[in-house]
N, C-alpha and C. Protein backbone atom coordinates (compact mmCIF):
# COMPACT_ATOMS: atom_id res chain seq x y z
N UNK A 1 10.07 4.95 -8.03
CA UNK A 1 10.18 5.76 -6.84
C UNK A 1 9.18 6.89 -6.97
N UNK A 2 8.61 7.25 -5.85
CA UNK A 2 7.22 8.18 -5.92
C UNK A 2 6.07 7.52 -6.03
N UNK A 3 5.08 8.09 -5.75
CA UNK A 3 3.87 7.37 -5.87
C UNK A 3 3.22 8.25 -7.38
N UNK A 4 2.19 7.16 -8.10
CA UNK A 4 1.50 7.99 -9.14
C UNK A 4 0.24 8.76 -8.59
N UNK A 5 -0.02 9.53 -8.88
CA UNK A 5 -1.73 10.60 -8.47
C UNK A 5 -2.97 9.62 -9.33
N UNK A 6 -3.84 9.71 -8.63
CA UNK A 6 -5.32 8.64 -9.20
C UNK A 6 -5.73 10.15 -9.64
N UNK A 7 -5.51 9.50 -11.15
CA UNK A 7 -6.34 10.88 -11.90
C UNK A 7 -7.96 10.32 -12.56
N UNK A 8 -9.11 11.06 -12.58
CA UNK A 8 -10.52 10.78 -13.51
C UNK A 8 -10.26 11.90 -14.56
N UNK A 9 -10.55 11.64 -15.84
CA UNK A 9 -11.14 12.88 -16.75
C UNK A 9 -12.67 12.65 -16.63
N UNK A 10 -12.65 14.13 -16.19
CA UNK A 10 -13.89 14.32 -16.92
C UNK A 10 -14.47 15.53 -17.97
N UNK A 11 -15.72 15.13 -18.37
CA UNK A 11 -16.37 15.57 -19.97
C UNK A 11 -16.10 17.38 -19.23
N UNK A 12 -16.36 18.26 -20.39
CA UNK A 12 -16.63 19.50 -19.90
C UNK A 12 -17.86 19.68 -20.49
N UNK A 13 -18.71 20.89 -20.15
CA UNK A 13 -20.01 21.24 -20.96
C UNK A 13 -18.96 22.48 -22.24
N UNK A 14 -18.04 22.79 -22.55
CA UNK A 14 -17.00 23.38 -23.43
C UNK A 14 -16.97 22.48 -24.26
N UNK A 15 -16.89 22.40 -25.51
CA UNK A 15 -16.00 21.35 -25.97
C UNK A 15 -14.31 22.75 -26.25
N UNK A 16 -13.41 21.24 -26.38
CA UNK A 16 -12.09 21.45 -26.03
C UNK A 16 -11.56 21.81 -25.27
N UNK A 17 -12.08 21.58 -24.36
CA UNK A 17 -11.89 21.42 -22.72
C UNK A 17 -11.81 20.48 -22.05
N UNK A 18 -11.07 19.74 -21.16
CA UNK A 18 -11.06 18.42 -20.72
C UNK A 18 -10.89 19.10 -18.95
N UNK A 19 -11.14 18.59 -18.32
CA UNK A 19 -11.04 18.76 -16.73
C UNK A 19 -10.74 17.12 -16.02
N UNK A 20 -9.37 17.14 -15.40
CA UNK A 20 -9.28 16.34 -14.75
C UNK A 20 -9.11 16.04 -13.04
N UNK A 21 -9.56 15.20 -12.71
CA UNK A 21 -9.85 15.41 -10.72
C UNK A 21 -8.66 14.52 -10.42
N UNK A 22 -8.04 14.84 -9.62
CA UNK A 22 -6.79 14.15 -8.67
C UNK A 22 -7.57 13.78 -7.74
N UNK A 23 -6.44 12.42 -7.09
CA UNK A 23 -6.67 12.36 -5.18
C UNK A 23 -5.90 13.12 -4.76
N UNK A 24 -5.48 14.18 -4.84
CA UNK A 24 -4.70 14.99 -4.23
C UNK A 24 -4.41 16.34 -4.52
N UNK A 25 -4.74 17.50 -3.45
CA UNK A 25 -4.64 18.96 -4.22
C UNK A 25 -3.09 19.54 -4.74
N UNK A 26 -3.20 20.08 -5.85
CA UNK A 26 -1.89 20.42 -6.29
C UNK A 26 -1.22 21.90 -6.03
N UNK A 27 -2.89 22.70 -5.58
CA UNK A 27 -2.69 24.06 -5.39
C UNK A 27 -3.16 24.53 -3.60
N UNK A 28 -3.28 25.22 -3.35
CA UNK A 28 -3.74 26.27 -2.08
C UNK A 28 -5.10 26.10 -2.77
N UNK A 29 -5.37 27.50 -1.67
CA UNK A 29 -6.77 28.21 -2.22
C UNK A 29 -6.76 29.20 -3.50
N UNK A 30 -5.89 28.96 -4.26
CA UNK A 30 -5.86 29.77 -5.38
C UNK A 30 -5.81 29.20 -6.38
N UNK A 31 -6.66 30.16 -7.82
CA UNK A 31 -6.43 29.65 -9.10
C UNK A 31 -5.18 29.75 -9.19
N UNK A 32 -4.17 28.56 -10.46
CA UNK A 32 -3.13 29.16 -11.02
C UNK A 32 -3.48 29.00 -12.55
N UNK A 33 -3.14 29.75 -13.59
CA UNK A 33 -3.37 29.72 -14.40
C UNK A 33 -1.98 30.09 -15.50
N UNK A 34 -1.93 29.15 -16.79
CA UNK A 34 -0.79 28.81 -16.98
C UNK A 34 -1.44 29.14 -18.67
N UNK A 35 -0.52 29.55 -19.45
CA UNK A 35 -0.80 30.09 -20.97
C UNK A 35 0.31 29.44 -21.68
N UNK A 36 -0.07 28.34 -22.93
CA UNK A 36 1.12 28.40 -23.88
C UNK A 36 2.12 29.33 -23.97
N UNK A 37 3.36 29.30 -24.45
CA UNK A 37 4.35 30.12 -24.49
C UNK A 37 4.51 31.56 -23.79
N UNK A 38 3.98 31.02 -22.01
CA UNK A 38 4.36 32.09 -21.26
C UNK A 38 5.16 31.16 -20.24
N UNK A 39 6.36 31.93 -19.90
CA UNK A 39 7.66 31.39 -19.12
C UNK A 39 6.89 30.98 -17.60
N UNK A 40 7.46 30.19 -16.99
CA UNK A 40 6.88 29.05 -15.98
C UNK A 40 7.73 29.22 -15.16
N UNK A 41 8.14 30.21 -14.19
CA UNK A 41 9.27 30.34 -13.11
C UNK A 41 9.32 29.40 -12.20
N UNK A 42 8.14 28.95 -11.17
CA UNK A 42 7.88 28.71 -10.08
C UNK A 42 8.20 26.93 -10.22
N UNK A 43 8.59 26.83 -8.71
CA UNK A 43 9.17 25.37 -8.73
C UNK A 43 8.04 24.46 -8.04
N UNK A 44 6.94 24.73 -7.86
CA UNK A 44 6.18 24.01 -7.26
C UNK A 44 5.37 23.05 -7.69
N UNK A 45 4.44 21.98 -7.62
CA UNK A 45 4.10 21.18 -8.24
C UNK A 45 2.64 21.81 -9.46
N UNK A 46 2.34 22.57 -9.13
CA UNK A 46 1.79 22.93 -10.75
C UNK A 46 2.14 23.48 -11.53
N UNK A 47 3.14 24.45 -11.12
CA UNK A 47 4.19 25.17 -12.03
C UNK A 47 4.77 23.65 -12.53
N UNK A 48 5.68 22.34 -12.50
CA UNK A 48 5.82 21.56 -12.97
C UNK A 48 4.75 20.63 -13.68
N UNK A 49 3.95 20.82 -13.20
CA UNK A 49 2.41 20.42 -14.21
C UNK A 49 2.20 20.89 -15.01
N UNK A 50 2.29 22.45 -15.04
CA UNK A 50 1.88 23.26 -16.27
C UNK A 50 3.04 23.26 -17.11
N UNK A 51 3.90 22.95 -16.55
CA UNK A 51 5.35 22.88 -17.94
C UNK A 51 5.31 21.62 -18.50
N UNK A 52 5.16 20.85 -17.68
CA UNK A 52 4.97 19.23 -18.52
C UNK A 52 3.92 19.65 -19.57
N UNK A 53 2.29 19.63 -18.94
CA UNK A 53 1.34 19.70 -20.08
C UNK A 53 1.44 20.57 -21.47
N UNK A 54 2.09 21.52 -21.00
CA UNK A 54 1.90 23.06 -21.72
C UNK A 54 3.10 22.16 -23.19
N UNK A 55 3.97 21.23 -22.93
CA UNK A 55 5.24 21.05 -23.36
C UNK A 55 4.54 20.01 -24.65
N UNK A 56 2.90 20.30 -24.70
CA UNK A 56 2.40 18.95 -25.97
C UNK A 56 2.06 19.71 -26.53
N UNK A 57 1.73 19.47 -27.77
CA UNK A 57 1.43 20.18 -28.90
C UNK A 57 -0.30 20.73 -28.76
N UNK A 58 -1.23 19.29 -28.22
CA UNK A 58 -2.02 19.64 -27.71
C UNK A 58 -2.65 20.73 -27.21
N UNK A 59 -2.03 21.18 -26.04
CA UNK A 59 -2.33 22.34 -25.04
C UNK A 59 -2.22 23.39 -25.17
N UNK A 60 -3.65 24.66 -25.04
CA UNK A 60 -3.27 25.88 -25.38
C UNK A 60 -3.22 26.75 -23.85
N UNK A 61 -3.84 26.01 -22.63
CA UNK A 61 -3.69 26.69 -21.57
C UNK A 61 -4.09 25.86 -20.33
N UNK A 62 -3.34 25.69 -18.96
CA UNK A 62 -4.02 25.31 -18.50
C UNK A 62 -4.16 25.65 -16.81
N UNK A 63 -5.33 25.41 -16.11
CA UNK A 63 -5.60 26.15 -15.05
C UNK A 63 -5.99 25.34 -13.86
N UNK A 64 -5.78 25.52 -12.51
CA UNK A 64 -5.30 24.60 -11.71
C UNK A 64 -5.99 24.99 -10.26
N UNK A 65 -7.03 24.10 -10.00
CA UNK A 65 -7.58 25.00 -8.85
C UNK A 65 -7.57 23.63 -8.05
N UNK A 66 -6.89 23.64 -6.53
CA UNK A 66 -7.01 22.56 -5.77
C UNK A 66 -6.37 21.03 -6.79
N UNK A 67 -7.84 20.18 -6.68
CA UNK A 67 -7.46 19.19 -7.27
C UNK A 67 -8.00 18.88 -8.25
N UNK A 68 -8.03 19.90 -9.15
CA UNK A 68 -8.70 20.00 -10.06
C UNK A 68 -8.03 20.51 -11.51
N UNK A 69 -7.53 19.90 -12.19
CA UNK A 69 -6.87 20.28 -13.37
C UNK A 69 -7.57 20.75 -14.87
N UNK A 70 -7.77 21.55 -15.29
CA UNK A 70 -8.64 22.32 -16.64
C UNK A 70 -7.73 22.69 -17.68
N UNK A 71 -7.62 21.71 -18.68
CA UNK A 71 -6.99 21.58 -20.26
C UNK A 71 -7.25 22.37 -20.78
N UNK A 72 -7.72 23.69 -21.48
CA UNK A 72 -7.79 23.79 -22.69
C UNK A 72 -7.36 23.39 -23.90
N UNK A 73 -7.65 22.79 -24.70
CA UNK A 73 -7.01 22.03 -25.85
C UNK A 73 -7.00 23.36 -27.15
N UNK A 74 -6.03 22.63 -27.75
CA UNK A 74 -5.86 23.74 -29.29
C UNK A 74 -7.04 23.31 -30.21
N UNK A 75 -7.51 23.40 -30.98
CA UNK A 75 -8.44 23.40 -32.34
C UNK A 75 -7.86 21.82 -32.67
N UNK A 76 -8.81 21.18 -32.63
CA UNK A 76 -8.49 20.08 -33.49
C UNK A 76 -7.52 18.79 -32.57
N UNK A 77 -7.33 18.84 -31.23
CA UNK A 77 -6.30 18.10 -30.56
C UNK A 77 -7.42 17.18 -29.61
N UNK A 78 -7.12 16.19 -29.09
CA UNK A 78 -7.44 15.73 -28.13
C UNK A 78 -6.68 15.39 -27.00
N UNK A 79 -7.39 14.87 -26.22
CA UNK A 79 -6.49 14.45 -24.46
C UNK A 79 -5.93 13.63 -24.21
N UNK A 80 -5.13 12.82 -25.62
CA UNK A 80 -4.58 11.69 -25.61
C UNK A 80 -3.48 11.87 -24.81
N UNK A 81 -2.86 11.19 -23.92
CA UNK A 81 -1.46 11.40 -23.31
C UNK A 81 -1.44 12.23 -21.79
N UNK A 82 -2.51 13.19 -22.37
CA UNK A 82 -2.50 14.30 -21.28
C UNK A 82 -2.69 13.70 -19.66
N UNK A 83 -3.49 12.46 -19.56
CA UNK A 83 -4.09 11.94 -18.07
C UNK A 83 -2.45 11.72 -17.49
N UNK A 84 -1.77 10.55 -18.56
CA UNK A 84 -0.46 10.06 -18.36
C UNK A 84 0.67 11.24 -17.16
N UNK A 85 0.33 12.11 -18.28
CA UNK A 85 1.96 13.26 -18.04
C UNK A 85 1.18 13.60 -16.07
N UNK A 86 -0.21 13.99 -15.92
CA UNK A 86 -0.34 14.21 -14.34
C UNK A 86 -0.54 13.10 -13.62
N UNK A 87 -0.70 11.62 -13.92
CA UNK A 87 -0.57 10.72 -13.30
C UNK A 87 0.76 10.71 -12.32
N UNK A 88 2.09 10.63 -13.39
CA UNK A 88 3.45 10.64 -13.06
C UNK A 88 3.81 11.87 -12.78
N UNK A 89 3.16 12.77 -12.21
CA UNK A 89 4.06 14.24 -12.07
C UNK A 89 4.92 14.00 -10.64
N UNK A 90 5.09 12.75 -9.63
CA UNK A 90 5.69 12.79 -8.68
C UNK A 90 6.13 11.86 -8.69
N UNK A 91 6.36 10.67 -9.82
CA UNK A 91 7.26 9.89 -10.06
C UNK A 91 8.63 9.72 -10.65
N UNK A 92 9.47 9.65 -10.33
CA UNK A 92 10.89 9.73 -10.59
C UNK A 92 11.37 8.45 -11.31
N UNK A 93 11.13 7.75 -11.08
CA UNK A 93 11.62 6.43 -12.05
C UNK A 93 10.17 5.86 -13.09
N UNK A 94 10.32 5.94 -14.03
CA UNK A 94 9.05 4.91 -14.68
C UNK A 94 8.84 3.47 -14.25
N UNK A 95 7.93 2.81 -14.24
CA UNK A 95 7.63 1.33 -13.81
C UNK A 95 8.45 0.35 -14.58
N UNK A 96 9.42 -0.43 -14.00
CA UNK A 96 10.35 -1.39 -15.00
C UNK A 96 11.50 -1.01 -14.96
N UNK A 97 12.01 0.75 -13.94
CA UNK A 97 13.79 0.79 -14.35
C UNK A 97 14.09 0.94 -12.69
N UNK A 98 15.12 0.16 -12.66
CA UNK A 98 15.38 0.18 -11.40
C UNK A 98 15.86 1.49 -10.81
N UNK A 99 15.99 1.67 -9.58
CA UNK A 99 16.20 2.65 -9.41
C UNK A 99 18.08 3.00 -9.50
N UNK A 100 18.67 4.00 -9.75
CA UNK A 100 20.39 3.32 -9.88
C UNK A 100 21.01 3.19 -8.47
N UNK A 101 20.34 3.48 -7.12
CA UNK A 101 21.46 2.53 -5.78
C UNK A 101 20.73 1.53 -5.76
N UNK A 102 19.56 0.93 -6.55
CA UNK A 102 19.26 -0.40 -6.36
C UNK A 102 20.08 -1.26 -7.22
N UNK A 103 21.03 -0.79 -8.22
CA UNK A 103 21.59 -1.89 -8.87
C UNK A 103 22.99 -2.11 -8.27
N UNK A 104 22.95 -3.70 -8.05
CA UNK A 104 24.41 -4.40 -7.32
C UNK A 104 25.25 -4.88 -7.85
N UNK A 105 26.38 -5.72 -7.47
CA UNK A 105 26.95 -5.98 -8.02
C UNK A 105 26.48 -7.02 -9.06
N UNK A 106 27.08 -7.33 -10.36
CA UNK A 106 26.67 -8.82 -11.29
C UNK A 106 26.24 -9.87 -10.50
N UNK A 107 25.20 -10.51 -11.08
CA UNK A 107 24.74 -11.43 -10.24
C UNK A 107 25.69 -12.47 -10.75
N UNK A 108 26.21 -12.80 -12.19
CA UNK A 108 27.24 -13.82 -12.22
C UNK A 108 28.37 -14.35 -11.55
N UNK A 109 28.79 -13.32 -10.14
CA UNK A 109 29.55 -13.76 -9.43
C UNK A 109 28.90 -14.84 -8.10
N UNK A 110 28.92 -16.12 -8.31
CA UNK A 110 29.09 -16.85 -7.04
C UNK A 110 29.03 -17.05 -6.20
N UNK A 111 30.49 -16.33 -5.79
CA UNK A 111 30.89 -15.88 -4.37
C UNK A 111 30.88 -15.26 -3.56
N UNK A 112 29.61 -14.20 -4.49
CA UNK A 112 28.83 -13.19 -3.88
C UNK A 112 27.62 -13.76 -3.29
N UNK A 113 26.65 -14.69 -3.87
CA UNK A 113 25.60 -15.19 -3.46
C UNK A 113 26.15 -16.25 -2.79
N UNK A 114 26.86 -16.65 -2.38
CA UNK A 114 27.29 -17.93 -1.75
C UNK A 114 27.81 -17.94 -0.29
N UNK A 115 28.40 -16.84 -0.28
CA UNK A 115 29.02 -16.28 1.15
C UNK A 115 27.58 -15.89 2.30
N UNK A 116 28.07 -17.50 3.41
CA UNK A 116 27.01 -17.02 4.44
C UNK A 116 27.36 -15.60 5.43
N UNK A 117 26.37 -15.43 6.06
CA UNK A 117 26.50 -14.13 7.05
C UNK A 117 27.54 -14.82 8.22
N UNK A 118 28.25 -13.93 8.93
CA UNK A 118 29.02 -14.26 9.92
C UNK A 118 27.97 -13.79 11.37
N UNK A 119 28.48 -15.36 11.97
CA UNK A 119 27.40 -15.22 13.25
C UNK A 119 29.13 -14.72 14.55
N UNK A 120 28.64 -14.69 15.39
CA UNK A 120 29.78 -14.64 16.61
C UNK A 120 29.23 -15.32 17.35
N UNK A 121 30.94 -15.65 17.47
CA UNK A 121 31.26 -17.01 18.42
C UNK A 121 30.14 -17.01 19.62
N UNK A 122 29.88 -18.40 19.54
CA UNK A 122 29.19 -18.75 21.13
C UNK A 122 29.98 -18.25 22.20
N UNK A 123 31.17 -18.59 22.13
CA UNK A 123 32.03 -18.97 23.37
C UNK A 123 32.45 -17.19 23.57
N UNK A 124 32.20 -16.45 22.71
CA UNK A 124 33.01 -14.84 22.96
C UNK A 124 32.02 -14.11 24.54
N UNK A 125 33.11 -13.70 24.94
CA UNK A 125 32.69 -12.88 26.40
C UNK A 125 31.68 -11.53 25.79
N UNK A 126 31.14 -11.28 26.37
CA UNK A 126 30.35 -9.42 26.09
C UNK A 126 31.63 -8.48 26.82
N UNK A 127 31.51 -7.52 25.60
CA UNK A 127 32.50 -6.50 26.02
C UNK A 127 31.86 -5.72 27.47
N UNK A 128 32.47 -5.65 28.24
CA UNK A 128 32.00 -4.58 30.12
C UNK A 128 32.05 -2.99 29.23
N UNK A 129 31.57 -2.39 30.05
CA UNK A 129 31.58 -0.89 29.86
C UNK A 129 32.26 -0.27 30.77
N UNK A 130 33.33 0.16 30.54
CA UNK A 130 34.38 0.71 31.78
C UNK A 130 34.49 2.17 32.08
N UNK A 131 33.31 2.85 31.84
CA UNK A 131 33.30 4.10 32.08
C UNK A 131 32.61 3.69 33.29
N UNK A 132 31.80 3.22 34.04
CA UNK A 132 31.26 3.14 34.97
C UNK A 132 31.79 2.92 36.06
C-alpha cells in the first residue's frame, strides 16, 4: 500500500556527501535541514525522512531542498541502504505482506469457494414507489 518515490543518487563534488533526486518534491520553497541527535518534532514528510535516515549509523546530517535530498555521511560510512529507507518513505506495507483487511477467511473451507452468487427470481415483480 502506497506508492514507492523513483529515487537517482547522485556523485557529489564533496566526498561524503551523497545527493539524491526524487520524482517528487518533499519540501516547499525551503531548505530543511536536519542534524544527528537533534529532536525531529514535525510530522511532515521530511521531518519523517530525516528521522528514518538520521536513525543509521551512517548519517551525520541531512538537508532537504524540494526534490532533492543531501546525505552527509559520517567518516568512513557509505550510502548503502540509504536510497532504500527514501524509496519507501510513503509505503506502508513492504512488497510480499498482505495488507491485514486483505486477509479472508481460510481458503481450506469449501463452502466458501463453492457457494454461487444469488441471482433474483425471473418471475419477482419490481417493487412501485408509493410515495408518489
Amino acid at each position: 500500500m502506497g506508492q514507492s518515490i523513483v529515487v537517482n543518487e547522485k556523485p557529489s563534488s564533496n566526498p561524503g556527501v551523497i545527493r539524491f533526486e526524487t520524482n517528487r518534491a518533499l519540501t516547499g520553497m525551503d531548505h530543511e535541514r536536519y542534524l544527528a541527535g537533534q529532536d525531529i518534532w514535525g510530522q511532515r514528510p521530511p521531518d519523517e525522512l530525516a528521522r528514518r535516515l538520521l536513525a543509521k549509523p551512517a548519517v551525520a546530517g541531512v538537508q532537504i531542498n524540494g526534490n532533492m535530498v543531501t546525505v552527509d555521511l559520517n567518516k568512513g560510512f557509505g550510502s548503502d541502504g540509504l536510497l532504500e529507507v527514501i524509496e519507501n518513505l510513503y509505503r506502508f506495507y513492504p512488497d510480499g505482506e498482505a495488507a491485514p483487511e486483505a486477509e479472508a477467511a481460510p481458503a481450506e473451507d469449501p463452502a466458501a469457494e463453492a457457494a454461487p452468487a444469488e441471482e433474483p427470481a425471473a418471475d419477482a415483480e419490481p417493487v412501485a414507489d408509493t410515495d408518489a
